[in-house]
Protein backbone atom coordinates (compact mmCIF):
# COMPACT_ATOMS: atom_id res chain seq x y z
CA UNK A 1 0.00 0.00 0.00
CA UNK A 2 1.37 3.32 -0.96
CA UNK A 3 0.52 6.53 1.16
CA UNK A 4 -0.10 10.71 0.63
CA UNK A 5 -0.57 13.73 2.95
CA UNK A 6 -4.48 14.62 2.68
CA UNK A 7 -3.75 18.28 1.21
CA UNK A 8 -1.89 20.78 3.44
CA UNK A 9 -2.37 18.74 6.53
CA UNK A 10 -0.08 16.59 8.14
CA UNK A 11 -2.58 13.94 7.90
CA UNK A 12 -1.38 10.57 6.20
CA UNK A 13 -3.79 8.24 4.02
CA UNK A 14 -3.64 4.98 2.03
CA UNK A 15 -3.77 5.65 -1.90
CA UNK A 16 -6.76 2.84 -1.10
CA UNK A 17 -10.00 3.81 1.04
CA UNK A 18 -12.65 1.39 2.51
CA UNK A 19 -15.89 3.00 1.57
CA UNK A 20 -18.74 1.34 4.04
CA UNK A 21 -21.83 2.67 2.41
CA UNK A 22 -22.49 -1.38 2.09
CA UNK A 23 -22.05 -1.82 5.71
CA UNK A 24 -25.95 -2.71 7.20
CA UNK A 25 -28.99 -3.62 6.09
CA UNK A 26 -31.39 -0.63 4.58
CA UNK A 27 -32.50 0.63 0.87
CA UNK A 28 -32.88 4.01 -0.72
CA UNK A 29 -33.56 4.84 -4.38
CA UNK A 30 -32.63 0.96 -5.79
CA UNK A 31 -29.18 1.16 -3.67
CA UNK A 32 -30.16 -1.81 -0.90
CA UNK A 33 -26.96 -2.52 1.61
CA UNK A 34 -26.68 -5.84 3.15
CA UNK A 35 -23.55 -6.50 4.99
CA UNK A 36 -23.94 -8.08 7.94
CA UNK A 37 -21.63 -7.27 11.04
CA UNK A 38 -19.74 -10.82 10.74
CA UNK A 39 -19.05 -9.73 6.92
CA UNK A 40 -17.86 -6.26 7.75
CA UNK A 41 -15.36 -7.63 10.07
CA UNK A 42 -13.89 -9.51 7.67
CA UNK A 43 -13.79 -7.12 5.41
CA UNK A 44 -12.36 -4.39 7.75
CA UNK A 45 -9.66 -7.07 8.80
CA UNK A 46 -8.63 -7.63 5.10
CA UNK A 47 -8.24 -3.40 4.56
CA UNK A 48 -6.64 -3.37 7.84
CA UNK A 49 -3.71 -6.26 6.76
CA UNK A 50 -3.41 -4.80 3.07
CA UNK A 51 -2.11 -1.62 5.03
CA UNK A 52 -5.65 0.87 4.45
CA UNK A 53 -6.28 3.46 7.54
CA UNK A 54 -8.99 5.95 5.95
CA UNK A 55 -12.29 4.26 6.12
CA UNK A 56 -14.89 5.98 4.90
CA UNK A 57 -19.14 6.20 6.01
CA UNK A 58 -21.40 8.68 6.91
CA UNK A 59 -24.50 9.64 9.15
CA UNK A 60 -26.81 9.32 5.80
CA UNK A 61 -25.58 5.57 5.05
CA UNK A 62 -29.12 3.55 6.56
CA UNK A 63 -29.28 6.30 9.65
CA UNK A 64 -26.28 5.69 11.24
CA UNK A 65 -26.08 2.09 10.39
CA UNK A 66 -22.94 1.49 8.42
CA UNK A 67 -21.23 3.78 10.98
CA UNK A 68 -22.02 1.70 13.95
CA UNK A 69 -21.31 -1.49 11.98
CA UNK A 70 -17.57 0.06 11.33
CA UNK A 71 -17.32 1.13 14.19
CA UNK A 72 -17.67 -2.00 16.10
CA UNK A 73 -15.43 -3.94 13.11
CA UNK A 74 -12.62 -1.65 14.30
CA UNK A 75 -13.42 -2.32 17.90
CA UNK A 76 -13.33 -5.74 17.43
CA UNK A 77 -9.85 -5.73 15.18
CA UNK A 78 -8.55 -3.70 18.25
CA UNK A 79 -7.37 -0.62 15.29
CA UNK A 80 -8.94 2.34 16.34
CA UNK A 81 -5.72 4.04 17.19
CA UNK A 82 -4.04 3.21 13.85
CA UNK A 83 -7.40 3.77 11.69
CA UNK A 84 -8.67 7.08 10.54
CA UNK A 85 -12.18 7.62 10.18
CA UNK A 86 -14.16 9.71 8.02
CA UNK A 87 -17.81 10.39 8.39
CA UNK A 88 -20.22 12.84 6.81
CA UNK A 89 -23.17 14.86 7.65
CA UNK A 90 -26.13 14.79 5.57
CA UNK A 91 -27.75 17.37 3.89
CA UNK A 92 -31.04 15.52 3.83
CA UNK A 93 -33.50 14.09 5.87
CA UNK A 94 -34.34 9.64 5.79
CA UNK A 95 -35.69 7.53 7.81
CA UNK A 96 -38.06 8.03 10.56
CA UNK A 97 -36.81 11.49 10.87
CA UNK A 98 -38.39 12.75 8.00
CA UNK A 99 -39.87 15.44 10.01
CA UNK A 100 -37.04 16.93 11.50
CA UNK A 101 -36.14 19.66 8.54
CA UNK A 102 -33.39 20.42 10.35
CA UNK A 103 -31.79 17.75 9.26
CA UNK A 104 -32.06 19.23 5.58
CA UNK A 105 -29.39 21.70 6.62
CA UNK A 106 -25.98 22.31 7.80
CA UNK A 107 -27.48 24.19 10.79
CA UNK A 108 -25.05 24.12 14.06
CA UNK A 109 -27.83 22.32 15.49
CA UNK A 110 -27.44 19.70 13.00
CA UNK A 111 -23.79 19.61 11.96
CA UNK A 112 -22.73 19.78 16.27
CA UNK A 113 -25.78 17.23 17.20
CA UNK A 114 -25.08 14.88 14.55
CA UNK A 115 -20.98 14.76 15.37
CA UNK A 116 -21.72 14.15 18.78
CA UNK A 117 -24.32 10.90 17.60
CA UNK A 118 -21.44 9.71 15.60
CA UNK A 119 -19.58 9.38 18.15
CA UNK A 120 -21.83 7.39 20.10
CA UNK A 121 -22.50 5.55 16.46
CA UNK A 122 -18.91 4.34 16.64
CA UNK A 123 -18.19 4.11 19.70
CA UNK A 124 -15.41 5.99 19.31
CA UNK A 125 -13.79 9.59 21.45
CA UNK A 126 -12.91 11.54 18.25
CA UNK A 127 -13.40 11.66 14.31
CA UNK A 128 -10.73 12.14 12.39
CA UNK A 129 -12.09 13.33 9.46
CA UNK A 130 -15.49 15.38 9.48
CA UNK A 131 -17.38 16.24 5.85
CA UNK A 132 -20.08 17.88 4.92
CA UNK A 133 -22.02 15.68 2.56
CA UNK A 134 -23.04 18.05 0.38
CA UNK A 135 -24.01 21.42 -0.22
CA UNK A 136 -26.41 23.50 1.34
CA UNK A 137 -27.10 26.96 -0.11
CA UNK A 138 -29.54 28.39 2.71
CA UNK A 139 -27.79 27.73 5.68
CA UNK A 140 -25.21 30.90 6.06
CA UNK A 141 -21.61 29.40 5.63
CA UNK A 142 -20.72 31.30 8.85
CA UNK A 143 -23.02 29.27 10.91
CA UNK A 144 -21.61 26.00 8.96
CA UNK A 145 -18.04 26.90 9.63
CA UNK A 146 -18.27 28.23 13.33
CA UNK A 147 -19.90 24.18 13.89
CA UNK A 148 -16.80 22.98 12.56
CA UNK A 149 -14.31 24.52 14.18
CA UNK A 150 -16.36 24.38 17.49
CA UNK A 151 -15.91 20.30 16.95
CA UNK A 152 -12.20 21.08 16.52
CA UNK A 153 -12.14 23.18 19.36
CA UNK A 154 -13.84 20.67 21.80
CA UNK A 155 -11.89 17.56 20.24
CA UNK A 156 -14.35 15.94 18.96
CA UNK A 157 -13.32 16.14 15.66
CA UNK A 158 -9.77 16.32 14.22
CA UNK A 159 -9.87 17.43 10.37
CA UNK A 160 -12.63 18.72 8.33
CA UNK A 161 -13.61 18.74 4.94
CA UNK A 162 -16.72 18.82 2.26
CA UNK A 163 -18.08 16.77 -0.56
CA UNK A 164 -20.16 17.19 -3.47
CA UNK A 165 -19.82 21.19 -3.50
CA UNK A 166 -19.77 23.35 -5.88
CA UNK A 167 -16.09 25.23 -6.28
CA UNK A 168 -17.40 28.67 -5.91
CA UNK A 169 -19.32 27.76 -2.82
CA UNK A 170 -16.26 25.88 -1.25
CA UNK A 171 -13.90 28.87 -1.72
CA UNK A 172 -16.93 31.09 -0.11
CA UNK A 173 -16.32 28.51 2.67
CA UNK A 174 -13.01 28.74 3.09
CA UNK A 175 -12.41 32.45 2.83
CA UNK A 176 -14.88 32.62 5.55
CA UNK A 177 -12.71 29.83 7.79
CA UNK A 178 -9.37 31.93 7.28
CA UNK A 179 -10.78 35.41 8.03
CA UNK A 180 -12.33 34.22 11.38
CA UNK A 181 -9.62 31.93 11.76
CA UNK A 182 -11.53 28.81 12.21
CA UNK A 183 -10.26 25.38 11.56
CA UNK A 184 -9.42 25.09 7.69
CA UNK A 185 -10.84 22.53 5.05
CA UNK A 186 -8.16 20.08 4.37
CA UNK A 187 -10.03 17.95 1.60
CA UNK A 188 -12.99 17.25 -0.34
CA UNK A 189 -14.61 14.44 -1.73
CA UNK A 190 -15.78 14.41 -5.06
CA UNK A 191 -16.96 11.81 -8.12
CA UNK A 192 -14.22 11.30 -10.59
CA UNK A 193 -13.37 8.27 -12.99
CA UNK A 194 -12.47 7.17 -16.42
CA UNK A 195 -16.16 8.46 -17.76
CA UNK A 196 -16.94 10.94 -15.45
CA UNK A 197 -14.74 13.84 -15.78
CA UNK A 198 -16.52 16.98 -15.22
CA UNK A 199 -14.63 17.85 -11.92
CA UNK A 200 -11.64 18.74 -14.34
CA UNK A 201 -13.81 21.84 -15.18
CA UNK A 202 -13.40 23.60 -11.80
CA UNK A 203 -13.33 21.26 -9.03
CA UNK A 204 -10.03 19.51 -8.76
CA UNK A 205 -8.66 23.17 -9.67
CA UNK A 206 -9.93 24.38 -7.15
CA UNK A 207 -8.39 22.27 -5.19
CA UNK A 208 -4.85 22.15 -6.74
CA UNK A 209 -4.71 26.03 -5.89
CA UNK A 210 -6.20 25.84 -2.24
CA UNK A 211 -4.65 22.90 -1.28
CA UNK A 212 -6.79 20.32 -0.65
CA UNK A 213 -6.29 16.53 -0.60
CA UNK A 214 -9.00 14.70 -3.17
CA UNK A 215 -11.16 11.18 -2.39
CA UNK A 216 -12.67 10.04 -4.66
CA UNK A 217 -16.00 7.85 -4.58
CA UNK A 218 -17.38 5.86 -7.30
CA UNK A 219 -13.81 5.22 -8.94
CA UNK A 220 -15.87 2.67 -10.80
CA UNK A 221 -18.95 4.77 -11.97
CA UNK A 222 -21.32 2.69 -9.49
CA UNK A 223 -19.75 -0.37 -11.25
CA UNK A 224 -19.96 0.26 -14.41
CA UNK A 225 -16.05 0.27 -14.87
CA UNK A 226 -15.94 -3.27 -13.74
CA UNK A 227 -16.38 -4.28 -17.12
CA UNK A 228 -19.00 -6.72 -16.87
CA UNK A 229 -21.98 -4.18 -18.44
CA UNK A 230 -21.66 -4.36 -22.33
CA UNK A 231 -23.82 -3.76 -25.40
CA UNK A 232 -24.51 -7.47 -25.28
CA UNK A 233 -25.40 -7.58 -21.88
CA UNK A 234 -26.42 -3.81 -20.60
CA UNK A 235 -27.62 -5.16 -17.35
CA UNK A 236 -24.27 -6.50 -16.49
CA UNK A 237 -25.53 -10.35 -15.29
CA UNK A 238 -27.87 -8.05 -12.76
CA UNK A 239 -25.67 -5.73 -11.79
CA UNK A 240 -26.78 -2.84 -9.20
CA UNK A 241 -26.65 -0.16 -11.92
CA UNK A 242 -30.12 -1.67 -13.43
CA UNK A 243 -31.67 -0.57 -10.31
CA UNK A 244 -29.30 2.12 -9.10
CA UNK A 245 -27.64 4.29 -12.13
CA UNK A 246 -26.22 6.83 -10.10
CA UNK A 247 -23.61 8.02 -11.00
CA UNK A 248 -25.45 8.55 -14.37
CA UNK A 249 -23.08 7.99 -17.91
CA UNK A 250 -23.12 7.95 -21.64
CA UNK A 251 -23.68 4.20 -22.29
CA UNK A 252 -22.37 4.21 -25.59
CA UNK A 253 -19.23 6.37 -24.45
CA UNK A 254 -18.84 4.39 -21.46
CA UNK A 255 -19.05 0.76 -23.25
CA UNK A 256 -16.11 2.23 -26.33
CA UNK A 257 -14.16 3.14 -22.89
CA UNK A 258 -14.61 -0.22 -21.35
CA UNK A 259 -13.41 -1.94 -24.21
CA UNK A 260 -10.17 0.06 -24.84
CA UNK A 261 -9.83 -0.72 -20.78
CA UNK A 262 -10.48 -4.14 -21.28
CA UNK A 263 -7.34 -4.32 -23.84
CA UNK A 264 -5.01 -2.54 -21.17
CA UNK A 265 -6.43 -5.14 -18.66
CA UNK A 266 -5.88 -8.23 -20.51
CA UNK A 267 -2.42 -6.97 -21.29
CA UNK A 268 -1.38 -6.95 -17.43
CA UNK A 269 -3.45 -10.30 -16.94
CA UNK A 270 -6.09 -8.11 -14.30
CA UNK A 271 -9.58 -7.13 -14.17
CA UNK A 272 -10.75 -3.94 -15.86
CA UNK A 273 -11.79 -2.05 -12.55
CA UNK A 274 -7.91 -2.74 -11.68
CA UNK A 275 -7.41 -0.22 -14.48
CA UNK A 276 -9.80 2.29 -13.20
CA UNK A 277 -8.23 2.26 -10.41
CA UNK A 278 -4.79 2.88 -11.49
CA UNK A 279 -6.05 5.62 -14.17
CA UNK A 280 -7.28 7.40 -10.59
CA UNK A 281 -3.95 6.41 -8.38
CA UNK A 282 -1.83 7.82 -11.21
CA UNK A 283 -3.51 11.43 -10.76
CA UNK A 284 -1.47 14.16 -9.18
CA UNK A 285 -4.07 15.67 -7.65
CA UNK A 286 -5.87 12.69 -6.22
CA UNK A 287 -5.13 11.87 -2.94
CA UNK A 288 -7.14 8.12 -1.90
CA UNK A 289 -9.56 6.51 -4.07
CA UNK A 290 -12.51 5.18 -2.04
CA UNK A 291 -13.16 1.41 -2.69
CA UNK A 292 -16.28 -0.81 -1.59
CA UNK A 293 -17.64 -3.68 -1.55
CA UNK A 294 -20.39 -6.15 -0.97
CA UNK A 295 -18.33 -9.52 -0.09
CA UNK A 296 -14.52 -10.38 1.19
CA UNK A 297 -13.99 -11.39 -1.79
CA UNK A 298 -14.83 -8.81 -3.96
CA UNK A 299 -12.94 -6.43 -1.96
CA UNK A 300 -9.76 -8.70 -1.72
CA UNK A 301 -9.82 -8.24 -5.78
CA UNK A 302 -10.27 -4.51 -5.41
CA UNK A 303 -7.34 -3.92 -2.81
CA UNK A 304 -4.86 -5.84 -5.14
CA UNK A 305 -5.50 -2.68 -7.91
CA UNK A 306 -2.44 -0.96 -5.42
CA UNK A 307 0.08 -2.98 -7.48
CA UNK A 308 -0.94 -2.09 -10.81
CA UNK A 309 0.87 0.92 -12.26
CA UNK A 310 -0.30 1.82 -15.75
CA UNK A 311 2.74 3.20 -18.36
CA UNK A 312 2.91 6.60 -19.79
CA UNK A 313 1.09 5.04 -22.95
CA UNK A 314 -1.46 3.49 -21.01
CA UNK A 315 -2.64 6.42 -19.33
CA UNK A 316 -2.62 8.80 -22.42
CA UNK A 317 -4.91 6.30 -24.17
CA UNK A 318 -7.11 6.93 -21.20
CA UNK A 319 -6.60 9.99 -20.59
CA UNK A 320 -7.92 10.56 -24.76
CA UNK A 321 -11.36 8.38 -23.96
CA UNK A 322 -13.91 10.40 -22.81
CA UNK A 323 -11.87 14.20 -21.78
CA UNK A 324 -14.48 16.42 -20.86
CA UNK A 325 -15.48 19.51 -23.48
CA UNK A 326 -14.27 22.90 -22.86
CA UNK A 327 -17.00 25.09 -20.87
CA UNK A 328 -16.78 29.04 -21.10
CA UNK A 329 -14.21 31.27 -20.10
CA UNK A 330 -12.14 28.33 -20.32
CA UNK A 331 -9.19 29.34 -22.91
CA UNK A 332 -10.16 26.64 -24.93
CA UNK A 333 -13.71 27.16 -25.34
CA UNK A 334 -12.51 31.09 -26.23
CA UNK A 335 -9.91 29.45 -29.39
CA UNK A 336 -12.39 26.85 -30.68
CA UNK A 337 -10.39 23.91 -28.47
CA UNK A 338 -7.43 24.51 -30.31
């Protein structure tokens, strides 16, 4: 397993994340999760002994579920002091909650009362690494902020960080941290992969110039990227994404890209989501690629995608698939794309 500093932090992560939105039994929207606790120990031991420390879950994963599942895995594994965790708070309310609206904002009341449930969730003292799931434009970003570093303040939390934002509204965010001097972003968490590039436009420059470490979730485009869904079989031998197409593609684009990725596979003797993961690990700017994962198995296969490293070739034939079209002002999009 290889290792980076999460932005300008002096926070170290594996290239390789355990993503636990599997972890417990619930459904939403087609996505069903159904990893029992025995299951998700196993699976916690095998991150643990292929050298991963950022595990990733949040509040909105089944109502807490997945994080007390994880949280108990690295109880029982005895790790907690050599495992990071990262949780998120939701920007929406599920569940038997449904009536709290508070919980459809970043509110202190929300993002304070929600760390301090986590904790109890994983029965753990602290959080290493606390996100805000997603964007929320009502809730003042001084109010958000102030909840963060209040977490910092009281311990309770140890890094923070957002996902799914907007780049404008993140740099609002963090302008606002440094002129009260509150506890800084150090990262954000963002979609990215082979056929899904659009956070080339302004995110991940964004976070080049502020200096934030990148994870990335759905490295295989919700499993597209695995290879198994083709023209001849678009349901991929009933894969999840007949039910649950999120992250939405072009099918056509995404099936040419498969194939060229199945040619790079073969040629290393791997599976094609080893190659989206290596497209990802080779990335400058990426920090730790987020992998999941319904059985031991399947996530022994996915952890082995560390020792693939793709050659210069390799990753400009990528890198040509499926490059996202210049948006205006970009200085491309003002010369034609020349």
């Amino acid at each position: 397993m290889r290792y980076a500093q999460l932005g300008n932090s002096g926070l170290t992560v594996s290239r390789l994340a355990l993503g636990t939105m599997t972890f417990g039994h619930y459904s939403f929207a087609g996505f069903h999760a159904n990893v029992e606790q025995a299951t998700a120990d196993r699976m916690v031991g095998l991150a643990l002994d292929a050298g991963v420390n950022l595990f990733d879950t949040a509040e909105g994963y089944g109502q807490g579920q997945s994080e007390e599942v994880l949280g108990a895995a690295l109880r029982r594994a005895n790790a907690r002091d050599r495992a990071l965790i990262a949780t998120k708070v939701s920007t929406y309310a599920s569940g038997a909650h449904d009536d709290d609206l508070d919980r459809l904002r970043l509110s202190y009341r929300h993002v304070v009362g929600n760390a301090e449930a986590a904790l109890q969730r994983l029965g753990t003292d602290w959080i290493d690494l606390y996100q805000l799931h997603a964007a929320d434009l009502v809730t003042p970003w001084e109010e958000t902020v102030r909840a963060l570093d209040d977490l910092v303040s009281r311990g309770l939390v140890r890094y923070v960080g957002w996902s799914n934002h907007p780049a404008w509204y993140a740099a609002r965010g963090q302008g606002i941290q440094e002129r009260h001097g509150y506890a800084p972003f150090i990262s954000a968490q963002l979609y990215y992969s082979v056929i899904g590039r659009e956070a080339e436009h302004e995110i991940l420059p964004y976070c080049r110039a502020a200096g934030l470490g990148t994870l990335i979730w759905s490295p295989l485009a919700g499993g597209f990227l695995s290879g198994k869904y083709t023209r001849q079989d678009p349901a991929g031998e009933g894969g999840r994404r007949a039910a649950f197409s999120v992250p939405p593609i072009d099918l056509e684009r995404g099936y040419s890209a498969v194939e060229t990725m199945r040619e790079i596979a073969d040629r290393h003797g791997v599976p094609v989501a080893h190659v989206a993961y290596a497209w990802l690990l080779a990335k400058p700017e990426v920090s730790s690629v987020i992998v999941g994962a319904s059985r031991p198995e399947q996530l022994a296969d996915n952890l082995a995608a560390a020792e693939l490293a793709l050659s210069e070739g390799e990753a400009a034939a990528l890198d040509a698939l499926d490059p996202p079209a210049p948006l205006y002002p970009h200085p491309r999009w003002l010369t034609g794309g020349e």
